[in-house]
Structures are given as structure tokens and as C-alpha cells.
N, C-alpha and C. Protein backbone atom coordinates (compact mmCIF):
# COMPACT_ATOMS: atom_id res chain seq x y z
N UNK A 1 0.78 -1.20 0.00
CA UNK A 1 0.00 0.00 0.00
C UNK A 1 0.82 1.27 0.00
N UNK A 2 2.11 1.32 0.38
CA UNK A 2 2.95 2.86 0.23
C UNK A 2 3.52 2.35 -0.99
N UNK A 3 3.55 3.88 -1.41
CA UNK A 3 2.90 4.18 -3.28
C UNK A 3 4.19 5.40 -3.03
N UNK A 4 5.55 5.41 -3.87
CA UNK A 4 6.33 6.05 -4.01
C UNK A 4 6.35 6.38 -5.67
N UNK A 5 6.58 8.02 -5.61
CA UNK A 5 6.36 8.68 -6.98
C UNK A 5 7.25 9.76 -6.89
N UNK A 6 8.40 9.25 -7.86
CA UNK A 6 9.63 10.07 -7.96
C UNK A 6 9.50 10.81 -9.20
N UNK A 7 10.23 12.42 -9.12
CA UNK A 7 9.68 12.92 -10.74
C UNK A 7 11.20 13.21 -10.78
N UNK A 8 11.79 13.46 -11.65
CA UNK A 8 12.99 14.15 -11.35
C UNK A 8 13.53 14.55 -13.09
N UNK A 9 14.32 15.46 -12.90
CA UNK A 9 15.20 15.99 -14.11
C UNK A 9 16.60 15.52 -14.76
N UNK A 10 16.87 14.64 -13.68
CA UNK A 10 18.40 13.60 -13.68
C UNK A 10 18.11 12.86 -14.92
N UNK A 11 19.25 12.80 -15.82
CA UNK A 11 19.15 12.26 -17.03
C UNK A 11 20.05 10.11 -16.40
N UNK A 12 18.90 9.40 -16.23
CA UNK A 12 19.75 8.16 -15.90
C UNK A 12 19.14 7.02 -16.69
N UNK A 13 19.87 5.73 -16.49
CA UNK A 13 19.58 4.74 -17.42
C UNK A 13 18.39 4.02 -17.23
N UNK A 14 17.72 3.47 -17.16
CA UNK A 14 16.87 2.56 -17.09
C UNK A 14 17.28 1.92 -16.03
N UNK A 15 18.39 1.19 -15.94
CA UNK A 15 18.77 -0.25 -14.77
C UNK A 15 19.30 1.05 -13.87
N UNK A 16 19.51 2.26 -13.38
CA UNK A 16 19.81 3.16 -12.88
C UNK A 16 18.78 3.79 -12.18
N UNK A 17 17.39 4.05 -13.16
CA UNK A 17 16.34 4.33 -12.49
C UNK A 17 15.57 3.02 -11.54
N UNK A 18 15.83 2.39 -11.80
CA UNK A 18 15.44 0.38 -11.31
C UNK A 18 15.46 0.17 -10.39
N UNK A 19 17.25 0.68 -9.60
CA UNK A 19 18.21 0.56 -8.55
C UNK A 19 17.72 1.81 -7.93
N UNK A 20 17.35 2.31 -8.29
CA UNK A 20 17.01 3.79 -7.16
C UNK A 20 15.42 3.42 -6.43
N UNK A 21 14.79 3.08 -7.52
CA UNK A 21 13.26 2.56 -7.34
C UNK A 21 13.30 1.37 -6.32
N UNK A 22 14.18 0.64 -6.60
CA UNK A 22 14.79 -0.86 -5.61
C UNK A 22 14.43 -0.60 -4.39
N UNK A 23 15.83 0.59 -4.42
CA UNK A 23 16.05 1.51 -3.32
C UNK A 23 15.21 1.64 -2.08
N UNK A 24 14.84 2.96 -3.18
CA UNK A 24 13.45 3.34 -1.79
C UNK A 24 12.38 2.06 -1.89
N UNK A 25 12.34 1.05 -2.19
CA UNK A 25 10.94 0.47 -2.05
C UNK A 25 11.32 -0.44 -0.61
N UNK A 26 12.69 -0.79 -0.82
CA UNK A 26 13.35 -1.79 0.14
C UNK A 26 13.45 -0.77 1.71
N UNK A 27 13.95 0.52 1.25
CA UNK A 27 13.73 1.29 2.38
C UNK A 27 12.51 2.07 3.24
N UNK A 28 11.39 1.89 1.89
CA UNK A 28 9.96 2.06 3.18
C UNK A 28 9.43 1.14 3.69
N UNK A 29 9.81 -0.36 3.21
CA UNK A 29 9.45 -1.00 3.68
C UNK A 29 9.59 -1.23 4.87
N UNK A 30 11.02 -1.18 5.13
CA UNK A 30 11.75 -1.37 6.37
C UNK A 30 11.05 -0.23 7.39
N UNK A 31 11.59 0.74 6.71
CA UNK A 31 10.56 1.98 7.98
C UNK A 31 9.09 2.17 7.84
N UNK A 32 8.72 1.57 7.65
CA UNK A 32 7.12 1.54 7.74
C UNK A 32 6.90 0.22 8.52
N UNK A 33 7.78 -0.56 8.42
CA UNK A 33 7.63 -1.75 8.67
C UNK A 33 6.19 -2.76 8.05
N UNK A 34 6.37 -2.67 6.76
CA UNK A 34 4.99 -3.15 5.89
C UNK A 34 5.70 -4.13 4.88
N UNK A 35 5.23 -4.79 4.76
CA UNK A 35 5.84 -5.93 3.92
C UNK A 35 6.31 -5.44 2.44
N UNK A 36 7.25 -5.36 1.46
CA UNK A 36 7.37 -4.84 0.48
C UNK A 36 6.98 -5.54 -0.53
N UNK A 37 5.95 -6.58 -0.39
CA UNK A 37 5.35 -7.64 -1.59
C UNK A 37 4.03 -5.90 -2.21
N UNK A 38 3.90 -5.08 -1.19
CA UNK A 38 2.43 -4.35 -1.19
C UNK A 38 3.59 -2.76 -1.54
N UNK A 39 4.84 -2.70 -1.49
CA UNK A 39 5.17 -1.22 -1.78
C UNK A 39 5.03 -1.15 -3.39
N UNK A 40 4.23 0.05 -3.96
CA UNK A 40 4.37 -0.06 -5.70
C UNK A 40 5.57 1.41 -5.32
N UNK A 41 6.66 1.59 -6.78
CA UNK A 41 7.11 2.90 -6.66
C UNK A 41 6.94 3.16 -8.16
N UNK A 42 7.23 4.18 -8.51
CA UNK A 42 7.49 4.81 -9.91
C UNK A 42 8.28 5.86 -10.39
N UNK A 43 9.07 5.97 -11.39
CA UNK A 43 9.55 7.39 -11.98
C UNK A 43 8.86 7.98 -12.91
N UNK A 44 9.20 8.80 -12.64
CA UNK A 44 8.28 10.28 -14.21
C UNK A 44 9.69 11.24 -14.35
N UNK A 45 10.24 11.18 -15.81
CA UNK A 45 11.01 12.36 -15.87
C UNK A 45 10.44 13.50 -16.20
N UNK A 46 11.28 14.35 -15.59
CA UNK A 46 10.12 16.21 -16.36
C UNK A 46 11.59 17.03 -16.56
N UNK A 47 10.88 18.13 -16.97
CA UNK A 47 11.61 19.07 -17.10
C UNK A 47 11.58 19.49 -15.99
N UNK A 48 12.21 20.40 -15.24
CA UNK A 48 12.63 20.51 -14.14
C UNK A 48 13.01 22.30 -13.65
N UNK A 49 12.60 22.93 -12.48
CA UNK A 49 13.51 23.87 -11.97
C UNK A 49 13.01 23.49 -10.24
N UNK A 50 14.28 24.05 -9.97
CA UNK A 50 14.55 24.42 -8.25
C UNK A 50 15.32 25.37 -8.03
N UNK A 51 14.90 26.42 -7.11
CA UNK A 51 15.78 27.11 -6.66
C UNK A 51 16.28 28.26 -7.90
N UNK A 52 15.34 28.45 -8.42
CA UNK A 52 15.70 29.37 -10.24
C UNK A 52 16.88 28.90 -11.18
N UNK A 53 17.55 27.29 -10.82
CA UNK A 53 18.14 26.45 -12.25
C UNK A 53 17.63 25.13 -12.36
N UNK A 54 18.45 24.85 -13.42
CA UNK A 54 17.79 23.20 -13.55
C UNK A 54 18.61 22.52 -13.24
N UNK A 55 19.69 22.54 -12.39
CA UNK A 55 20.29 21.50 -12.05
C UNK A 55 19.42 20.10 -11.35
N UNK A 56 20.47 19.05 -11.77
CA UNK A 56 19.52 17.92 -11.00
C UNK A 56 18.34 17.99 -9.56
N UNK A 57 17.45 17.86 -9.59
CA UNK A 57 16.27 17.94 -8.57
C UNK A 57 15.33 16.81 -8.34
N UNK A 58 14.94 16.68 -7.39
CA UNK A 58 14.17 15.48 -6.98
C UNK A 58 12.88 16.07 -6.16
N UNK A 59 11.64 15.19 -6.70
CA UNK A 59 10.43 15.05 -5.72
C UNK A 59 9.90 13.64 -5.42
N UNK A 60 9.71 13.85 -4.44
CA UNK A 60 9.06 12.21 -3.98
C UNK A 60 7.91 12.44 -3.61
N UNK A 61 6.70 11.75 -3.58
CA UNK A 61 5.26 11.52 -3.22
C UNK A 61 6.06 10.55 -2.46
N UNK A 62 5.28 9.94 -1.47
CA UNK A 62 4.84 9.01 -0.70
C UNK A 62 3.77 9.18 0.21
N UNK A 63 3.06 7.88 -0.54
CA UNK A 63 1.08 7.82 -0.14
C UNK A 63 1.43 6.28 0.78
N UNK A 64 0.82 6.65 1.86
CA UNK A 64 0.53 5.24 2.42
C UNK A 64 -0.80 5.00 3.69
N UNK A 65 -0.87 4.21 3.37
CA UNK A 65 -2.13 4.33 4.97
C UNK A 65 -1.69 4.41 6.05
N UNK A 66 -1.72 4.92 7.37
CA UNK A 66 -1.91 4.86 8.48
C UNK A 66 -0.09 5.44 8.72
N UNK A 67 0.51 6.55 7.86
CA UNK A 67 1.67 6.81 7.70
C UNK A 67 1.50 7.27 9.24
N UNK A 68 2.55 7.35 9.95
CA UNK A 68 2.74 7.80 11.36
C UNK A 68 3.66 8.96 11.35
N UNK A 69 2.72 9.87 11.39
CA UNK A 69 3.29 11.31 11.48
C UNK A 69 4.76 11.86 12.38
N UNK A 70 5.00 10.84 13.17
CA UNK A 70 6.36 10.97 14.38
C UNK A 70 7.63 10.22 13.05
N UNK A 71 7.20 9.74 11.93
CA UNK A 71 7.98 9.17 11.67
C UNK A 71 8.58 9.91 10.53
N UNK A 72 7.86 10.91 10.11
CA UNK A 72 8.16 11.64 9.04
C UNK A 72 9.63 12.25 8.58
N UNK A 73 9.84 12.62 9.91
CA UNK A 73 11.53 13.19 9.90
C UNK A 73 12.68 12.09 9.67
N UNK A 74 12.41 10.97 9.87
CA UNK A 74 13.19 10.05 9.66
C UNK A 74 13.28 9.61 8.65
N UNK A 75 12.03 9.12 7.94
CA UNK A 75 11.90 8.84 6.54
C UNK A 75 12.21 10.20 5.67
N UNK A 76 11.89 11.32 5.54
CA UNK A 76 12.87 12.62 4.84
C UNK A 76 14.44 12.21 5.18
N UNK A 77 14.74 12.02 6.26
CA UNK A 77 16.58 12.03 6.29
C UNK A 77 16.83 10.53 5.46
N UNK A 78 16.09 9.18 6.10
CA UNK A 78 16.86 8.06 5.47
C UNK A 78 16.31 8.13 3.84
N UNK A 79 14.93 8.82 3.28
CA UNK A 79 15.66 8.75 2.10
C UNK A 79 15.73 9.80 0.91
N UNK A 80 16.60 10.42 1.70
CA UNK A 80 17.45 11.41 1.05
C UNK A 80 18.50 10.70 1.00
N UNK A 81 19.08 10.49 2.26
CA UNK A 81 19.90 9.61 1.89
C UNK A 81 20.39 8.53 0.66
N UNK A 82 19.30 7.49 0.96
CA UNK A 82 19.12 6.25 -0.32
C UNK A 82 19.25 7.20 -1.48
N UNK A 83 18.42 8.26 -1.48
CA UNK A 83 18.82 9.13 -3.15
C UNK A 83 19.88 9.24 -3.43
N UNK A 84 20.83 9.99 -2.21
CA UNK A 84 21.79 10.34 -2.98
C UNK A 84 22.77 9.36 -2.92
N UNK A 85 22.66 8.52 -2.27
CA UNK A 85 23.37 7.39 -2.71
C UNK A 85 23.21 6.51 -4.14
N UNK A 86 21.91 6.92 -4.30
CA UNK A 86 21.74 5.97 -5.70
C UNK A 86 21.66 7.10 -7.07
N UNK A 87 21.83 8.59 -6.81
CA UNK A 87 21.48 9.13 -8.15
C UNK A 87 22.87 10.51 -7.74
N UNK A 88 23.55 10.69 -6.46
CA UNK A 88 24.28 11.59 -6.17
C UNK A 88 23.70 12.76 -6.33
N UNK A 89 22.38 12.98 -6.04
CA UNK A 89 21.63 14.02 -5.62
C UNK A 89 21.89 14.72 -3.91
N UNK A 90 21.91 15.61 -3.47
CA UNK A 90 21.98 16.11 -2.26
C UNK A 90 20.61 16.28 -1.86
N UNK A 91 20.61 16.33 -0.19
CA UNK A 91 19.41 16.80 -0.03
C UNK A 91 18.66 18.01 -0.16
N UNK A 92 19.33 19.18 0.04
CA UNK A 92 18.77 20.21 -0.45
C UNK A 92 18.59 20.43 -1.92
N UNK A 93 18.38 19.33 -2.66
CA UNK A 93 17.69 19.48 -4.39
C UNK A 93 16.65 17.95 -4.02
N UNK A 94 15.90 17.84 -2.85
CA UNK A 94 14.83 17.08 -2.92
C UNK A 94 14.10 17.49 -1.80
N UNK A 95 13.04 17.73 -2.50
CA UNK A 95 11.83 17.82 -1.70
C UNK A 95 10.73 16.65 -1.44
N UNK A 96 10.24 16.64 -0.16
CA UNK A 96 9.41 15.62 0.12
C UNK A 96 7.94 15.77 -0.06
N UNK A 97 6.88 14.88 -0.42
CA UNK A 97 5.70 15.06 0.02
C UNK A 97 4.96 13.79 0.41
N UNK A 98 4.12 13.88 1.50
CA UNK A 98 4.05 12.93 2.23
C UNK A 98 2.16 12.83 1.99
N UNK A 99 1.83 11.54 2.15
CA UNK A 99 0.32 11.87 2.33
C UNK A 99 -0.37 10.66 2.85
N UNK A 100 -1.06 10.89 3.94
CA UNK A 100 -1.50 9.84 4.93
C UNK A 100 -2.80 9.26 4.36
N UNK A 101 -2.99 8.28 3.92
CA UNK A 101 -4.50 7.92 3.17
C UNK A 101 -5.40 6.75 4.03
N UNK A 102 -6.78 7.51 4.24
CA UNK A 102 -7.37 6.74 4.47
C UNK A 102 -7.84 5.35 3.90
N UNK A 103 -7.82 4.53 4.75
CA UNK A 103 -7.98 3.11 4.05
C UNK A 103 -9.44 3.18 3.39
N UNK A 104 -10.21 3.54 3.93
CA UNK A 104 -11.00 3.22 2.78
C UNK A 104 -11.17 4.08 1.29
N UNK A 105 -10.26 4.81 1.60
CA UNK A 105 -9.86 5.10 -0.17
C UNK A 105 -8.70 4.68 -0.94
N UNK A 106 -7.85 3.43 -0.30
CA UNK A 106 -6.97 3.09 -1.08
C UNK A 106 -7.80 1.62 -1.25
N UNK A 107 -7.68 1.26 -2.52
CA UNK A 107 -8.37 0.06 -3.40
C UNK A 107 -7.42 -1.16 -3.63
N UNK A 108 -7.37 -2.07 -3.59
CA UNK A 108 -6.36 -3.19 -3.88
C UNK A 108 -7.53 -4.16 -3.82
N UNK A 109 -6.93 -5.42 -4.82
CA UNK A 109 -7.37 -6.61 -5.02
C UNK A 109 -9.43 -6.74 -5.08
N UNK A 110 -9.92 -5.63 -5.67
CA UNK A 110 -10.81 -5.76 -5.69
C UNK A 110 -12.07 -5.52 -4.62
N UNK A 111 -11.41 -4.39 -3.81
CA UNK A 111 -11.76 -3.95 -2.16
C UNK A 111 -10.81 -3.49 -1.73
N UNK A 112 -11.00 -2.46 -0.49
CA UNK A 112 -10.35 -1.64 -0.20
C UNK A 112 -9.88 -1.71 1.52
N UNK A 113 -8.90 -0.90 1.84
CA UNK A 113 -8.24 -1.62 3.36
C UNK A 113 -9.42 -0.84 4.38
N UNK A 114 -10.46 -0.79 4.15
CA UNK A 114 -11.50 -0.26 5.06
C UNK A 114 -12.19 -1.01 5.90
């Protein structure tokens, strides 16, 4: 059910974008502590500005149910981290957005976690 949605301007390979996606899926799992058979992630490239250039920049969505708001600061530091370990992005060229979803509006398998 945590739904990671990376947009970014970084020009990378396919098996590059893969390993980053790997990445964070292996790492919310862990801090969410939710099984990662249920994490989906994704990339979208765009065109890009931050900060008035286009140097490399990062946004992350992360949607999940019952996200625990005490945990937020941790998950911003560990994965910024994982980013810039996997794309050599810094943290100040990623921004976070976080969004706590009620179960009965997230849908899976034909019914929803309500």
C-alpha cells in the first residue's frame, strides 16, 4: 500500500532508475515496517527547476495508509539519503511530500483496506 512517486530531471539509465526505485521500495518498507510484496514505486522524468536552475532535482510523493506522522523526519533524512546514494543528488535538491491515506480510499485486489 505505500505508493512512491519520484519525478525528477536527472538524465539516468533505465537499470539506474530500477536501482534507485529498488532503493526506496526496500527502504519504506523497512521503515514503515509493511511488507514490500504491497510497496508499488514509480519514476516520471520532467523538465525541471529548483531554486531558479535546472540542475539535477528530486520530488518524492509518498502515499501510504496509516503513515505515522512521528515518523516523518526520519523517513525525509533516510531517504534522502538512499537518493543520494543511488542518483548523487543532495538533499537540499529534494523535496518531500508525504500523504497519509485513508484506508477506505486506497483500493487493492478488488476492495479496499477499510
Amino acid at each position: 500500500m505505500p505508493y512512491i512517486h519520484v519525478t525528477s530531471n536527472l538524465v539516468l539509465t533505465d537499470a539506474e532508475k530500477k536501482n534507485c526505485l529498488h532503493t526506496l521500495s526496500q527502504a519504506v518498507a523497512e521503515l514503515l515496517e509493511k511488507p514490500e510484496k504491497y510497496v508499488m514505486t514509480a519514476w516520471s522524468s520532467a523538465k525541471m527547476t529548483f531554486a531558479g536552475g535546472d540542475s539535477p532535482a528530486v520530488f518524492v510523493e509518498l502515499r501510504s495508509i496509516r503513515l505515522p506522522d512521528d515518523s516523518l523526519e526520519r523517513l525525509s533524512a533516510e531517504l534522502s539519503e538512499r537518493l543520494r546514494l543511488t542518483t548523487d543528488v543532495q538533499a537540499d535538491r529534494i523535496y518531500f511530500n508525504f500523504h497519509n491515506v485513508d484506508p477506505g480510499s486506497w483500493g487493492w485486489n478488488g476492495k479496499t483496506f477499510a
